[in-house]
Protein backbone atom coordinates (compact mmCIF):
# COMPACT_ATOMS: atom_id res chain seq x y z
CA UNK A 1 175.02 268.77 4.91
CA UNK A 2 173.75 267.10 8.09
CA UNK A 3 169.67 267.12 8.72
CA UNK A 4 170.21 268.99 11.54
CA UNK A 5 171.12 272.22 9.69
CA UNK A 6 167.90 271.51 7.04
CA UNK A 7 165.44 271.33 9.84
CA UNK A 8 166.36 275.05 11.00
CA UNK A 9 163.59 277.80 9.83
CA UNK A 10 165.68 280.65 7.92
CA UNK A 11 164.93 284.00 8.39
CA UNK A 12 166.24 287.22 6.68
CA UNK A 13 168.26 289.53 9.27
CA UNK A 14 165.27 291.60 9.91
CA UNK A 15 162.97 289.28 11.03
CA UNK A 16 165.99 287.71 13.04
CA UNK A 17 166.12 290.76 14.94
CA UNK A 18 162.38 291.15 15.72
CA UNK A 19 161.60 290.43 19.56
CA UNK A 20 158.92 288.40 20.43
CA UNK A 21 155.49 290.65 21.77
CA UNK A 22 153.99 288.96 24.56
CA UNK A 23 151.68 289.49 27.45
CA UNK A 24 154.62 289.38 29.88
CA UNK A 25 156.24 292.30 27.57
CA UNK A 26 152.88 294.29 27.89
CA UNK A 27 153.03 293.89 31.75
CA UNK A 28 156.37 294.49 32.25
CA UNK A 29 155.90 297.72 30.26
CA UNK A 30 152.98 299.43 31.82
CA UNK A 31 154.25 298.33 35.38
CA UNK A 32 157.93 299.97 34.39
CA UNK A 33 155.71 303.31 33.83
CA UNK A 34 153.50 303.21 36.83
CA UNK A 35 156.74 302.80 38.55
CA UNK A 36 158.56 305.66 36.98
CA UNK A 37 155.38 307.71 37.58
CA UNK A 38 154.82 306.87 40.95
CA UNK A 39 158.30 307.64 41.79
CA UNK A 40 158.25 311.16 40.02
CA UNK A 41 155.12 311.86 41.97
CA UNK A 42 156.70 311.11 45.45
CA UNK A 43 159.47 313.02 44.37
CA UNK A 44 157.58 315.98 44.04
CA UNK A 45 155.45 315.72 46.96
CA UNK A 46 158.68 315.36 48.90
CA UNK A 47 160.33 318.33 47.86
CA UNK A 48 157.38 320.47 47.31
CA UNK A 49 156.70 321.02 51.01
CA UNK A 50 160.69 323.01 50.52
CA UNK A 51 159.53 325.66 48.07
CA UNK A 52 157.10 327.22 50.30
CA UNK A 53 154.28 329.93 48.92
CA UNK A 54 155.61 331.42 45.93
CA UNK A 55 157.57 334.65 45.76
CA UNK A 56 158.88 334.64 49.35
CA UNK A 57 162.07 333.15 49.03
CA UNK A 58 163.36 335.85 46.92
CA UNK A 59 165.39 338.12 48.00
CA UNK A 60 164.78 341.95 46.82
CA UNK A 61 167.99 343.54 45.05
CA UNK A 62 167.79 347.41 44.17
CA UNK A 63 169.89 349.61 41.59
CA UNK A 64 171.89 350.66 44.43
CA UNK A 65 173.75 347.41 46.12
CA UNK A 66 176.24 347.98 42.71
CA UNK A 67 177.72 351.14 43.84
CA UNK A 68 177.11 352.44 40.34
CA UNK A 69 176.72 356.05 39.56
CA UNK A 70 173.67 357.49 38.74
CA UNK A 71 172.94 357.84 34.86
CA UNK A 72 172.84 360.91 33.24
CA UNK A 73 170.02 362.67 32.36
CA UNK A 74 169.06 362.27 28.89
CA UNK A 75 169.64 365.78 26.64
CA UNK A 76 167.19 366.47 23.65
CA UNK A 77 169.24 366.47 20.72
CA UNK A 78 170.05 369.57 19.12
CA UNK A 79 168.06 371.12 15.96
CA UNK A 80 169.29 371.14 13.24
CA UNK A 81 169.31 374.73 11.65
């Protein structure tokens, strides 16, 4: 074995895999999220001004645009004697 492979910590596979948590991590983090936030928000302010006041973009169907007949009336069953 050379002393260059003894001088090398070991770890286990688990602690190989760990990143390091930082400041810059932290910061890069919370600035990601303002970010994503922000942008959500202006993307809502920028298509709410579309909607308009609720309930007058809909349009008002009736039973009778289908050309369906009109139901019969309902008969009261018969008694039994």
């Amino acid at each position: 074995m050379s002393s260059r492979e003894t001088e090398r910590p070991v770890l286990n596979a688990t602690r190989a895999r760990q990143g390091r948590w930082g400041k810059h991590i932290f910061w890069v983090l919370v600035i990601g999220t303002v970010l994503a936030a922000v942008g959500m928000f202006g993307a809502w302010t920028w298509k709410s001004a579309d909607a308009g006041p609720a309930g007058t973009a809909q349009e008002t169907v009736d039973g009778r645009g289908f050309g369906a007949p009109e139901p019969a009336s309902p008969t009261p069953p018969a008694k039994a004697p």
